[in-house]
C-alpha atoms as a PDB file:
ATOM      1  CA  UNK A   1     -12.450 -40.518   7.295  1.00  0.00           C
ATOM      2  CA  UNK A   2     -12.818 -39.003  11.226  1.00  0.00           C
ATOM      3  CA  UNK A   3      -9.006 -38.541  10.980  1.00  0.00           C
ATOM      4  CA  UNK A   4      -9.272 -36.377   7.878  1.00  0.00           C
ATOM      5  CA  UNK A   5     -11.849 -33.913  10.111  1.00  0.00           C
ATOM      6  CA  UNK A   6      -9.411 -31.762  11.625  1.00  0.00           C
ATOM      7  CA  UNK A   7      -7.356 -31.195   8.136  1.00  0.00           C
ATOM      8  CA  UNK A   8     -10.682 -30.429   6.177  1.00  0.00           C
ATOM      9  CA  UNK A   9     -12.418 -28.206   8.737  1.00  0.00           C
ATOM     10  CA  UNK A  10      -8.140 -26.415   8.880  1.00  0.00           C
ATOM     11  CA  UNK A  11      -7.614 -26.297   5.168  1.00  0.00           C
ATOM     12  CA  UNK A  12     -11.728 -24.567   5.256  1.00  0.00           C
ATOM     13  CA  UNK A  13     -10.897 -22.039   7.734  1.00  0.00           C
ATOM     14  CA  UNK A  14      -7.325 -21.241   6.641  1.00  0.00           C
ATOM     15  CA  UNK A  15      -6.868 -22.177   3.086  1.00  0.00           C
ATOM     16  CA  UNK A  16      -7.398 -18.934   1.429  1.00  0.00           C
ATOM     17  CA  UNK A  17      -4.397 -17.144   4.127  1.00  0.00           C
ATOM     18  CA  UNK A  18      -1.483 -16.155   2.028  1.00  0.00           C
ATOM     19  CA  UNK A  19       1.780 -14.950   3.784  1.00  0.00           C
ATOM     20  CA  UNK A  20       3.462 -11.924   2.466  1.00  0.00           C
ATOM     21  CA  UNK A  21       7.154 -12.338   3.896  1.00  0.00           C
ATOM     22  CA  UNK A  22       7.672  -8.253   3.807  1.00  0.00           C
ATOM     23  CA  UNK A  23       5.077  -5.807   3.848  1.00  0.00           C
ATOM     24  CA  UNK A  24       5.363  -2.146   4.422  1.00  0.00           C
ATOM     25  CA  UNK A  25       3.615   0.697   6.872  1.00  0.00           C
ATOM     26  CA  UNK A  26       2.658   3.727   5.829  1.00  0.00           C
ATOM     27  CA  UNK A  27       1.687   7.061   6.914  1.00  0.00           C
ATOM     28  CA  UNK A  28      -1.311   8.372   5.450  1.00  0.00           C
ATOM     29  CA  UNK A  29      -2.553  12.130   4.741  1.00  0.00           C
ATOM     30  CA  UNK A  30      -5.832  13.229   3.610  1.00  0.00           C
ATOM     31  CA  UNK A  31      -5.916  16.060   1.094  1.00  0.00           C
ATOM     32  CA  UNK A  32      -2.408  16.009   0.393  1.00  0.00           C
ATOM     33  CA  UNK A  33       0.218  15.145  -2.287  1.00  0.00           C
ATOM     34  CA  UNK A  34       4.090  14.931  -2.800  1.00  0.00           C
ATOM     35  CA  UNK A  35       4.752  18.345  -4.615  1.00  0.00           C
ATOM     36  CA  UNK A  36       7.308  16.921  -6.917  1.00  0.00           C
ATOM     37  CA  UNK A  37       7.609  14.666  -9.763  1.00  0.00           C
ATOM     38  CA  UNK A  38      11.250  14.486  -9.901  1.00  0.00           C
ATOM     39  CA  UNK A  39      11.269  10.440  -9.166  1.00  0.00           C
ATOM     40  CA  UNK A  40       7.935   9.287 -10.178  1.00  0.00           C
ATOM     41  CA  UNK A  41       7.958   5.666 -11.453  1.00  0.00           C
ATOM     42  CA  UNK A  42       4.885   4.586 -12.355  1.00  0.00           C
ATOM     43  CA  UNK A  43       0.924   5.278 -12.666  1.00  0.00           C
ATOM     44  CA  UNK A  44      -1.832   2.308 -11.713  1.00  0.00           C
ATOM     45  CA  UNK A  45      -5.350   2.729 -11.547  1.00  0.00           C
ATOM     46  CA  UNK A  46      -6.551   1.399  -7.689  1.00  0.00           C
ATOM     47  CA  UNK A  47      -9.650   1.040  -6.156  1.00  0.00           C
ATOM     48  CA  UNK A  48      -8.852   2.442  -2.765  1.00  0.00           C
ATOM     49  CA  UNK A  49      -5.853   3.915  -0.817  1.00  0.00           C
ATOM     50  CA  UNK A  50      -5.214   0.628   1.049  1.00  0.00           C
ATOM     51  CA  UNK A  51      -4.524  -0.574  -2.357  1.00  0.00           C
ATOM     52  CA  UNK A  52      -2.080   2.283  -3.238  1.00  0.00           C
ATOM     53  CA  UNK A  53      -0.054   1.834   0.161  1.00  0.00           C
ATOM     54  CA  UNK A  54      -0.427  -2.570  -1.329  1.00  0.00           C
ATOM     55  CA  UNK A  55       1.024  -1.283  -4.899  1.00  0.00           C
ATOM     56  CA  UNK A  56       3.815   1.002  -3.138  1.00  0.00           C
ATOM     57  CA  UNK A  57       5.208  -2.029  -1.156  1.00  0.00           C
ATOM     58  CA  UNK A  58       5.022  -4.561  -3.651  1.00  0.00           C
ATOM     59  CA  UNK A  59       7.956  -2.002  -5.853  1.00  0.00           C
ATOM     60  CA  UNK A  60      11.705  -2.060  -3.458  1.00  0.00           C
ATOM     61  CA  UNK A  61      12.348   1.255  -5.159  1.00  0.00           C
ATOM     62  CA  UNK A  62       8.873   2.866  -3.847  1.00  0.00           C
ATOM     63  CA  UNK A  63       9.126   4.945  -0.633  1.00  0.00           C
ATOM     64  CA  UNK A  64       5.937   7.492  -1.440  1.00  0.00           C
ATOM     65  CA  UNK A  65       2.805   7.358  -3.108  1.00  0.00           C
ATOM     66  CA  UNK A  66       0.013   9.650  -4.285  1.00  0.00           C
ATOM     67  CA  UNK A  67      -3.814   8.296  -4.275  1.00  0.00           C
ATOM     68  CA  UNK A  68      -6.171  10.229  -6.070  1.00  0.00           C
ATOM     69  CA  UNK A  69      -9.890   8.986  -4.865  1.00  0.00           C
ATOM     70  CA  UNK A  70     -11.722  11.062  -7.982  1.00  0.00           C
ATOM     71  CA  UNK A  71     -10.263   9.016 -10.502  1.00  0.00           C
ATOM     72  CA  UNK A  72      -8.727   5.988  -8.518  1.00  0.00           C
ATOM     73  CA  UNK A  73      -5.104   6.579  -9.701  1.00  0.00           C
ATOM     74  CA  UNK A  74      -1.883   5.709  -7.920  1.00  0.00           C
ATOM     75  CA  UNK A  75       1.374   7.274  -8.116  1.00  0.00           C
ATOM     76  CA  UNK A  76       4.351   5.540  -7.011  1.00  0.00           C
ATOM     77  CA  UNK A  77       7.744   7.812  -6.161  1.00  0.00           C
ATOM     78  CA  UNK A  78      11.392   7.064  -5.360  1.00  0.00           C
ATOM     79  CA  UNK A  79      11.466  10.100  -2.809  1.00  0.00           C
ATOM     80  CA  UNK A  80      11.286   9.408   0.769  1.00  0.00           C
ATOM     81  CA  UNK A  81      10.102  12.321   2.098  1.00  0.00           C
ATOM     82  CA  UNK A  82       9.750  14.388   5.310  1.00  0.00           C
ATOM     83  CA  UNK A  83       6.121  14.926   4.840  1.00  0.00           C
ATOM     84  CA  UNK A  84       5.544  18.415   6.162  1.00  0.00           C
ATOM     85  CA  UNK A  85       8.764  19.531   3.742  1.00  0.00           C
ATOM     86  CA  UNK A  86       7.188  17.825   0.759  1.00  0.00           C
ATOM     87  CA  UNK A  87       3.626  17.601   0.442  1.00  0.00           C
ATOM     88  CA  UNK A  88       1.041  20.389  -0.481  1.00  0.00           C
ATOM     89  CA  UNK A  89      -2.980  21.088  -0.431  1.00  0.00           C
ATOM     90  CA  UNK A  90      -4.182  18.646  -3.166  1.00  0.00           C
ATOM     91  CA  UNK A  91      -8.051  17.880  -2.227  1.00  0.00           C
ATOM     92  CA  UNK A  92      -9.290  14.703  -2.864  1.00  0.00           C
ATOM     93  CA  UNK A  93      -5.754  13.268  -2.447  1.00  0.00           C
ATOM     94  CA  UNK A  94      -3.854  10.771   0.012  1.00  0.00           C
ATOM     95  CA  UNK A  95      -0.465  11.087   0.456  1.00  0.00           C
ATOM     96  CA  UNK A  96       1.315   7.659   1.683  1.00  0.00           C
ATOM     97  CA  UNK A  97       4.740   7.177   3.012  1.00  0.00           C
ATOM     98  CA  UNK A  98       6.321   4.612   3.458  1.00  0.00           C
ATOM     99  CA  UNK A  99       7.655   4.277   7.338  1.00  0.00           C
ATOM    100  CA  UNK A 100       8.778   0.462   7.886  1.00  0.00           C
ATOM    101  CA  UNK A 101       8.248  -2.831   7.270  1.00  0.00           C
ATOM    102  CA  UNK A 102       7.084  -5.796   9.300  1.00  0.00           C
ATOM    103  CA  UNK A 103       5.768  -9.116   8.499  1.00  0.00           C
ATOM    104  CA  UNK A 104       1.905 -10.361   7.952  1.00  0.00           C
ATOM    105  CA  UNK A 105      -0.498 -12.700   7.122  1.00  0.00           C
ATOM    106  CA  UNK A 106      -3.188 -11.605   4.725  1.00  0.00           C
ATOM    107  CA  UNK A 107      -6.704 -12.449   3.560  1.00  0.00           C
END
């Protein structure tokens, strides 16, 4: 039993850490949104931005996304996007772009 101490108090402390093997950054920007909606893909309801930027990296084709904090919705686009070219004045909006991806362990 004393050698199964260190495994239990591990698999306690660790257990619930999943690995994503790719995971994205993003650039975020308060009060604004991607002006077009030439290569939207899909709509998802959220419960925060964080989540957006999640639902963004979890799609390959997804390289911008608008979060709308009024009504929780996400918008996932094709378009990468120079954000000062592409974005406009939308209050209550994020704006998240997609910049890079690196590896992570998450909670």
């Amino acid at each position: 039993m004393a050698d199964n101490v260190p495994l239990i108090l591990f698999m306690l402390l660790f257990g619930n850490i999943r690995s994503e093997s790719m995971s994205s950054y993003f650039s975020c920007y308060e009060n604004r949104a991607l002006n077009t909606r030439s290569t939207f893909m899909r709509g998802t309801h959220v419960k925060d931005a964080m989540s957006c930027a999640r639902a963004c990296g979890l799609e390959s084709n997804c390289n911008t996304a608008n979060y709308n904090s009024e009504y929780n919705t996400c918008e996932l686009f094709k378009k990468q996007i120079s954000p000062e070219a592409a974005m406009m004045t939308a209050r209550g909006y994020h704006l998240i772009t997609k910049v890079g991806n690196f590896d992570i362990c998450l909670n």
